[in-house]
Every structure is written in structure tokens, then in C-alpha cells.
N, C-alpha and C. Protein backbone atom coordinates (compact mmCIF):
# COMPACT_ATOMS: atom_id res chain seq x y z
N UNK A 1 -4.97 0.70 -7.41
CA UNK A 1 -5.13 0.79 -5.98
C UNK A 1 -5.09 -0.58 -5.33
N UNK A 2 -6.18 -1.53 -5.82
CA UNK A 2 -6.27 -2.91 -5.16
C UNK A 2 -4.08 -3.07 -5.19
N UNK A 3 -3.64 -3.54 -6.18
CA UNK A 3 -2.40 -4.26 -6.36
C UNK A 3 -1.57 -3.05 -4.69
N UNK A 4 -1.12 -2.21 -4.96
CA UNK A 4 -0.79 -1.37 -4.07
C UNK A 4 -0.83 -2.04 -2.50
N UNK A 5 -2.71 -2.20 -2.46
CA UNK A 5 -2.76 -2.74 -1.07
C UNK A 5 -2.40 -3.97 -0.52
N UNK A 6 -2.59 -4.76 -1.72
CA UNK A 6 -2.10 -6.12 -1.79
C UNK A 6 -0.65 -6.48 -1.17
N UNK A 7 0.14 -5.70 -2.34
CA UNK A 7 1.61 -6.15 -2.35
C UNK A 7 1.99 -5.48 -0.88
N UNK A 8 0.99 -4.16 -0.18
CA UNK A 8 1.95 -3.52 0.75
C UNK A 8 1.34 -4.66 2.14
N UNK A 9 -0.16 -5.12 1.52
CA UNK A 9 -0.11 -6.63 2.79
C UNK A 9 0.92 -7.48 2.66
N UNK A 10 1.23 -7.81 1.80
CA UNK A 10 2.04 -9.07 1.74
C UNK A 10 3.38 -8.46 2.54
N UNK A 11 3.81 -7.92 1.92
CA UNK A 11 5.25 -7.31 2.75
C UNK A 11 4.97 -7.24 4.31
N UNK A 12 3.99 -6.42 4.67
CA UNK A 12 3.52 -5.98 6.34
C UNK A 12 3.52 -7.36 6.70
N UNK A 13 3.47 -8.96 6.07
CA UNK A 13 3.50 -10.27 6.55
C UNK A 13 4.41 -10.88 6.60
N UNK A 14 5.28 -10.13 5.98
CA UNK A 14 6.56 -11.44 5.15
C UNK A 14 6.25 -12.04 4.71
N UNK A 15 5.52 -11.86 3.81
CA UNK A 15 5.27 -12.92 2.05
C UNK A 15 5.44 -12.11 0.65
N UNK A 16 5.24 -13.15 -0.17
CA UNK A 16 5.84 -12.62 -1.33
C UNK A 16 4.23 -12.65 -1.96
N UNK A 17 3.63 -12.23 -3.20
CA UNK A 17 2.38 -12.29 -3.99
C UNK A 17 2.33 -13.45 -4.35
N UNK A 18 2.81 -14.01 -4.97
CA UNK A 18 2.98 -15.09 -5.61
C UNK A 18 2.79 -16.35 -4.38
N UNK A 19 3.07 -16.53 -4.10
CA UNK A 19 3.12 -17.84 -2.69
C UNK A 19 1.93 -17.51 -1.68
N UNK A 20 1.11 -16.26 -1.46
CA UNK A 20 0.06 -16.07 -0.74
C UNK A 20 -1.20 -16.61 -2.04
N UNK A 21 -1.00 -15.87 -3.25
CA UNK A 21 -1.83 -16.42 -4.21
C UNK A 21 -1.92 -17.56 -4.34
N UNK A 22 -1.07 -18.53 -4.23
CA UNK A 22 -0.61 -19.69 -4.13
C UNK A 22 -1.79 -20.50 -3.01
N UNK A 23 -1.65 -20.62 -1.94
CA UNK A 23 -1.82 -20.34 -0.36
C UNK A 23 -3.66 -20.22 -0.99
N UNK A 24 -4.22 -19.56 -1.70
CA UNK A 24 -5.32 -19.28 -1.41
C UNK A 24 -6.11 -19.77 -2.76
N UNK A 25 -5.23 -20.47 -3.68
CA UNK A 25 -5.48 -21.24 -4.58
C UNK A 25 -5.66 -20.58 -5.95
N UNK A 26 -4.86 -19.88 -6.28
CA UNK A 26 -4.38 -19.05 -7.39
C UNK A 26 -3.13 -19.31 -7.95
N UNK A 27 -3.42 -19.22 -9.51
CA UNK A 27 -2.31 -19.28 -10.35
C UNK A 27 -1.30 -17.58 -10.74
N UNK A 28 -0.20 -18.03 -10.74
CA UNK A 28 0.44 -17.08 -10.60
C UNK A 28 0.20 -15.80 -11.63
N UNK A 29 0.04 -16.52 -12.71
CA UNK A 29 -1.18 -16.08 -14.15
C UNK A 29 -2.11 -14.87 -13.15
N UNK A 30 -2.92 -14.69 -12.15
CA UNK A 30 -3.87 -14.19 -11.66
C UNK A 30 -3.14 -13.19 -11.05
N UNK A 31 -2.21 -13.27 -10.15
CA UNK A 31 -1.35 -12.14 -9.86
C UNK A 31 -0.81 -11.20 -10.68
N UNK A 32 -0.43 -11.87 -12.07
CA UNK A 32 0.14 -10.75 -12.93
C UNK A 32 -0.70 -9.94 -13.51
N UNK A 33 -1.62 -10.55 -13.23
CA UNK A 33 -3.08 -9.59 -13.61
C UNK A 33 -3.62 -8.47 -13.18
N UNK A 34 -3.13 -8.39 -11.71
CA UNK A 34 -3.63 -7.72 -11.10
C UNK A 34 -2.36 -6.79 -10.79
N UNK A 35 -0.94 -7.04 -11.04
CA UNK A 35 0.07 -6.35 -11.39
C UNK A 35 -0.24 -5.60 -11.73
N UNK A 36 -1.07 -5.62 -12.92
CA UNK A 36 -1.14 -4.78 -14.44
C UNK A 36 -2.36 -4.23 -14.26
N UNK A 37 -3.10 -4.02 -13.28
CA UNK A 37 -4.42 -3.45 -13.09
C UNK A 37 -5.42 -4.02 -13.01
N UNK A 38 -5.63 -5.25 -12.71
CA UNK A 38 -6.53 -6.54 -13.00
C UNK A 38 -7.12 -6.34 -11.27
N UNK A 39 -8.29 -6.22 -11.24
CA UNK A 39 -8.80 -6.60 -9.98
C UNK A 39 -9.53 -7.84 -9.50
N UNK A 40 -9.35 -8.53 -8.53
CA UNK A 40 -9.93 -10.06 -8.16
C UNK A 40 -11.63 -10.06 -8.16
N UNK A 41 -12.07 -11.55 -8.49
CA UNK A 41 -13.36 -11.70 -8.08
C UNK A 41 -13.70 -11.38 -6.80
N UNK A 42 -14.98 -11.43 -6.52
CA UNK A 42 -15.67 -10.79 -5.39
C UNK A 42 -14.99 -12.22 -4.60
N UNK A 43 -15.50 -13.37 -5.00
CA UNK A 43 -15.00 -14.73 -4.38
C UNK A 43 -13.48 -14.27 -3.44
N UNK A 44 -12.64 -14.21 -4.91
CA UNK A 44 -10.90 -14.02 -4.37
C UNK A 44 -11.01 -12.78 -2.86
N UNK A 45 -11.85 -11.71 -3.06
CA UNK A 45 -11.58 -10.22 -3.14
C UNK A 45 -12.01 -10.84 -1.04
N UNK A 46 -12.54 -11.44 -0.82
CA UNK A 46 -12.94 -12.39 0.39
C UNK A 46 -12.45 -13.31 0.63
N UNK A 47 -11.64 -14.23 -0.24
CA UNK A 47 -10.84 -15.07 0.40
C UNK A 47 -9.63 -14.35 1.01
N UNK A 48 -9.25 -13.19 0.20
CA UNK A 48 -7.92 -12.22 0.58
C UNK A 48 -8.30 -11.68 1.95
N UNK A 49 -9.79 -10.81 1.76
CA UNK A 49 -9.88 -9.90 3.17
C UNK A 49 -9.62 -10.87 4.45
N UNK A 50 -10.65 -12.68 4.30
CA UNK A 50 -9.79 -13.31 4.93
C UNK A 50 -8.40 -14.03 5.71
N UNK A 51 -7.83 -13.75 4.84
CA UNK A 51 -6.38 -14.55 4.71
C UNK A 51 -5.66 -13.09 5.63
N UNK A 52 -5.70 -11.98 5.15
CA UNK A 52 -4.91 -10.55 5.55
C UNK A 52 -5.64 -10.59 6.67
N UNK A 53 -7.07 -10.73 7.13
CA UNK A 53 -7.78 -10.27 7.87
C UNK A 53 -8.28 -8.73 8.15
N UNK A 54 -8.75 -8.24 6.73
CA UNK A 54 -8.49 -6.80 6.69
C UNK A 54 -9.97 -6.92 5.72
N UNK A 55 -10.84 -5.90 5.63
CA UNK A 55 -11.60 -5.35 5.31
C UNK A 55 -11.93 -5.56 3.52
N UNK A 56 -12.67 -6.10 2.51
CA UNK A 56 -13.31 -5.98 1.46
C UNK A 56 -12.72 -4.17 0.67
N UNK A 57 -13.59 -3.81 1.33
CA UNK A 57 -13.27 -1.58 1.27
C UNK A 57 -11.37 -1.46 1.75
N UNK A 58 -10.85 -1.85 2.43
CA UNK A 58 -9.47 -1.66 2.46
C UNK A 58 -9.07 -2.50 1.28
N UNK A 59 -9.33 -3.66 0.58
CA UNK A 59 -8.23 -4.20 -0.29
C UNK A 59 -8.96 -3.22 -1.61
N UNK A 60 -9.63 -2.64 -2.02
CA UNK A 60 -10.36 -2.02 -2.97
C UNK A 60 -10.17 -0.73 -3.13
N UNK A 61 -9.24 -0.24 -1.39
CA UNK A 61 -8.81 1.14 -1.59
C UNK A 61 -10.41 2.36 -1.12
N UNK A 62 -11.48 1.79 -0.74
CA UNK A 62 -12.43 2.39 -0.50
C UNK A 62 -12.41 3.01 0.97
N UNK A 63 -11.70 2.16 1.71
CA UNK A 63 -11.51 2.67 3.17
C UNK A 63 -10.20 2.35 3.04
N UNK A 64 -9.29 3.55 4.10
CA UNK A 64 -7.93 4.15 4.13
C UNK A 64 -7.26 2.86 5.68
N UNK A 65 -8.59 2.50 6.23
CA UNK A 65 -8.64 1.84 7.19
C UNK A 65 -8.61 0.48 7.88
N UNK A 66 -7.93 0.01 7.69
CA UNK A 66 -7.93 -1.51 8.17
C UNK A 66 -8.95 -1.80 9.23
N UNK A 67 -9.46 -2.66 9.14
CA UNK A 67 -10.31 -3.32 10.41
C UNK A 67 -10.05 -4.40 10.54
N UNK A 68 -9.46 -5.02 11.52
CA UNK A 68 -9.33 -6.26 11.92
C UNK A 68 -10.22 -6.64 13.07
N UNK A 69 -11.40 -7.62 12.91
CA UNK A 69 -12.24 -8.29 13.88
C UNK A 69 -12.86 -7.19 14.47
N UNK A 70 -13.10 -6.17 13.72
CA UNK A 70 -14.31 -4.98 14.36
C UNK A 70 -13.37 -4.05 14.69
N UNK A 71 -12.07 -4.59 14.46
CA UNK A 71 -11.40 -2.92 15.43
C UNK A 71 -10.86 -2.27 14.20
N UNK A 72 -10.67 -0.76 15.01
CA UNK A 72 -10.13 -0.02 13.22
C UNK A 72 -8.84 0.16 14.45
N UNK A 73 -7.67 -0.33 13.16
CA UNK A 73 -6.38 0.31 13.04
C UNK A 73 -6.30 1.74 12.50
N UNK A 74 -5.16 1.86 12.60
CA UNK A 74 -4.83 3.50 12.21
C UNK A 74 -4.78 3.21 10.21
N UNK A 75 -4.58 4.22 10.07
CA UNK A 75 -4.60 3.89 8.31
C UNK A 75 -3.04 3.65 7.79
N UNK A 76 -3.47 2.71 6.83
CA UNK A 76 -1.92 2.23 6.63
C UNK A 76 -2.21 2.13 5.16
N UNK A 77 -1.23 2.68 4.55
CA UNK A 77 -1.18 3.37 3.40
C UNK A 77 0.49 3.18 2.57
N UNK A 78 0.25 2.50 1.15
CA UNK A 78 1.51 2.12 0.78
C UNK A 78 2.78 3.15 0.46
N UNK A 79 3.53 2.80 0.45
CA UNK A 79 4.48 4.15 0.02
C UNK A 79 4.37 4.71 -1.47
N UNK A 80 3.64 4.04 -2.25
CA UNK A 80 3.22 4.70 -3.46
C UNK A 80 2.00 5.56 -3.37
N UNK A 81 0.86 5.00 -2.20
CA UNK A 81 0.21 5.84 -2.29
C UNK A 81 0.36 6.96 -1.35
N UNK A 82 1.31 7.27 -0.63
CA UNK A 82 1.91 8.39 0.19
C UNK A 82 2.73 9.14 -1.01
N UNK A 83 3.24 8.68 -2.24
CA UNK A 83 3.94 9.43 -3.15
C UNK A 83 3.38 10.25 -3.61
N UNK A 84 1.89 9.78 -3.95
CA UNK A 84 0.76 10.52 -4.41
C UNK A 84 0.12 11.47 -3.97
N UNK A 85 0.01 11.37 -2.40
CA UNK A 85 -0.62 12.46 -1.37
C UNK A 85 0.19 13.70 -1.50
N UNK A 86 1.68 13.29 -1.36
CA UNK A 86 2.43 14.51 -1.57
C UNK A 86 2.56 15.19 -2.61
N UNK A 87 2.81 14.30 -3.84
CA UNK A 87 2.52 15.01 -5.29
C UNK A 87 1.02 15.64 -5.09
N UNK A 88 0.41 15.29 -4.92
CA UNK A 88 -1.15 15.48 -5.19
C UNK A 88 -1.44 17.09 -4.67
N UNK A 89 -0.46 17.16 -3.59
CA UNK A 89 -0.76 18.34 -2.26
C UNK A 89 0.27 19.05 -2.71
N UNK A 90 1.50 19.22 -3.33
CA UNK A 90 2.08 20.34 -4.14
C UNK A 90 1.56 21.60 -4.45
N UNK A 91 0.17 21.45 -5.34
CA UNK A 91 0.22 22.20 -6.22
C UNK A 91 -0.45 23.40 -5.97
N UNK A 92 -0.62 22.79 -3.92
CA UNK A 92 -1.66 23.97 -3.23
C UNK A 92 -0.88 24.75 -2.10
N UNK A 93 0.69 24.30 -2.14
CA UNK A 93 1.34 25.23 -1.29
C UNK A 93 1.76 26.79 -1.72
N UNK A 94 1.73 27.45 -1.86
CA UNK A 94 2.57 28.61 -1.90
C UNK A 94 4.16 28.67 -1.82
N UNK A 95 5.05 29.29 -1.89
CA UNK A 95 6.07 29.80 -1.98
C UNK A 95 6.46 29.15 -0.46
N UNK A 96 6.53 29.61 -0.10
CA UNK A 96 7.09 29.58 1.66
C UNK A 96 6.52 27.90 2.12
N UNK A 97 5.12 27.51 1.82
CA UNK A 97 5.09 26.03 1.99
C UNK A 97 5.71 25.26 1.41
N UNK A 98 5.90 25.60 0.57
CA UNK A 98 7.36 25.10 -0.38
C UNK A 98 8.70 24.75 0.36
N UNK A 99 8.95 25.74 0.31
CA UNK A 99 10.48 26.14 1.13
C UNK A 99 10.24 25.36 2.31
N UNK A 100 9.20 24.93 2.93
CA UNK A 100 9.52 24.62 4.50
C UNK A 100 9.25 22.90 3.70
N UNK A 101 8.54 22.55 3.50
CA UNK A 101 8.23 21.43 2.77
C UNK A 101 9.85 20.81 2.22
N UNK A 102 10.61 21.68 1.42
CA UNK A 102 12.05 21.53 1.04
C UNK A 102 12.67 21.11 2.26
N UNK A 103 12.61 22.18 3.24
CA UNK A 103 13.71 21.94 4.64
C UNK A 103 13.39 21.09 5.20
N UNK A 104 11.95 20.33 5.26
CA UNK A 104 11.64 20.00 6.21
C UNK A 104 11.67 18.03 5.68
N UNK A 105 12.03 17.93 4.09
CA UNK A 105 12.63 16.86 3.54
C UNK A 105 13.87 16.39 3.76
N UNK A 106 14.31 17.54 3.57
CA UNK A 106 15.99 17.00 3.60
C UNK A 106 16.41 17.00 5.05
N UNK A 107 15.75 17.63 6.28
CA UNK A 107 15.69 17.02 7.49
C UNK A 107 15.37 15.58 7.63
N UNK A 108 14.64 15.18 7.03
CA UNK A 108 13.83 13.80 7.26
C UNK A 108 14.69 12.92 6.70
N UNK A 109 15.25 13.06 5.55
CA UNK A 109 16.11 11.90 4.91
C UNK A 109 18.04 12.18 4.90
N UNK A 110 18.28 12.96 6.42
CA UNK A 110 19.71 12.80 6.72
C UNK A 110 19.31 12.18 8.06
N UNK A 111 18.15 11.88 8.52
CA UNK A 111 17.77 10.76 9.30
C UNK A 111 17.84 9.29 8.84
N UNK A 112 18.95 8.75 9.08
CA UNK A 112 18.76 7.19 8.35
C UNK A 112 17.51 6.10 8.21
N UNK A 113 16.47 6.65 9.50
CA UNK A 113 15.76 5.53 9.91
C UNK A 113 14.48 6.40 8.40
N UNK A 114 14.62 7.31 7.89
CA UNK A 114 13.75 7.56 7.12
C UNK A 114 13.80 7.67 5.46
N UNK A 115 15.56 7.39 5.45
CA UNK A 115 15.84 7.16 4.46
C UNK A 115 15.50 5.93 3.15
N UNK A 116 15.42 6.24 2.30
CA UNK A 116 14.95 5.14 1.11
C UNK A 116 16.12 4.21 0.81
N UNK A 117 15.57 3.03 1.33
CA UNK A 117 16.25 1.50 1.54
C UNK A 117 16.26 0.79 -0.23
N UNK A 118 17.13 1.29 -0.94
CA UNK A 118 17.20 0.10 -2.32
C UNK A 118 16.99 -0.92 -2.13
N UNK A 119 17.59 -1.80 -1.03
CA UNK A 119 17.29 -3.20 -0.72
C UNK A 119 15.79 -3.44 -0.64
N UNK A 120 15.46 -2.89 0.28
CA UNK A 120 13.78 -3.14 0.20
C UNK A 120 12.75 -1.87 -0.09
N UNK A 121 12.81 -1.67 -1.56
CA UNK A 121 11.76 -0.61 -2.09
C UNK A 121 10.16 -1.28 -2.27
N UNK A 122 9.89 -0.56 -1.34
CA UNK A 122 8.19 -0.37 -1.87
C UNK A 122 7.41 -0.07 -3.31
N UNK A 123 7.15 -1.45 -4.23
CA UNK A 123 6.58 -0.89 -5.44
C UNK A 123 5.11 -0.02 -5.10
């Protein structure tokens, strides 16, 4: 979850992981760590909410919610973990939620603006 929120801050900034880790006095060693499931010290886990300006509970995945300076944003949520909501929510449609769920995909992605960009995929 943490890596997820991470990488989908960095992108929402135009930065890369590596060069924000950088930026906040981390070896690149520490990023791959957290690639791989590694979560930051409490220290890092606050220098980040700093740096993003986003919430302790949002980089941890505990709140869905960004807060910036007391205000809540809407929830912003990576495209992996939207992969999940939908897998997750499958297995409670019926027949016919199905079917509309089907139509109501392939509506969405002969829309270009919703289509999946190879150039820039969301890990």
C-alpha cells in the first residue's frame, strides 16, 4: 500500500522515486525497499508527509484521504488500487451486474480520454 501511494505522489508531481528520495536524503538502496514492500521509518514516513504535504494515515494507506493544511481533498487513489476495488467488487454482482459492468467498460475505453496509455502506465 505505502509504495502505491508513494509512486502515485510522485507522478501527481512530476517526479520520479528515486530523485524525491534523493531530495529528502535517501539512498536509492531505500526506495528499492520499499518497491518490494519495505515501509519507511516513522522519521522518513514525516519527512515524506512533509515534502507531498499529505497526511502520515494517507502515505500508510490508513486514510483514502489526502489532507493538505487541514483541508480534506477528495480521495485519490492509485490505479492499482482502483484495480483492486473492482476485482474485489466482482464477486458480489450477479448476472445482469455483470453484463452492465461489461457494457458499461467497453463504453468507457472507446473513449480515448479513458483509455490505458502504455506510455505512461501506472505501476
Amino acid at each position: 500500500m505505502f509504495w502505491d501511494r508513494f509512486y502515485a505522489l510522485c507522478q501527481r508531481n512530476g517526479k520520479k522515486p528515486n530523485p524525491v528520495g534523493k531530495e529528502i536524503g535517501l539512498s536509492s538502496g531505500i526506495i528499492s525497499k520499499w518497491k518490494n514492500g519495505g515501509v519507511p521509518t516513522g522519521e522518513t514516513l514525516i519527512k515524506l508527509s512533509k515534502y507531498f504535504d499529505v497526511s502520515v494515515d494517507y502515505l500508510l494507506g490508513i486514510s483514502p484521504v489526502i489532507e493538505v493544511k487541514d483541508t480534506r481533498l477528495e480521495p485519490f487513489y492509485s490505479d492499482r488500487e482502483l484495480k483492486k476495488q473492482v476485482l474485489d467488487s466482482l464477486d458480489k454482482l450477479n448476472g445482469l451486474g455483470l453484463s452492465c459492468l461489461a457494457e458499461y467498460s467497453e463504453y468507457l475505453t472507446k473513449k480515448q480520454k479513458y483509455k490505458f496509455d502504455e506510455r505512461h502506465p501506472e505501476k
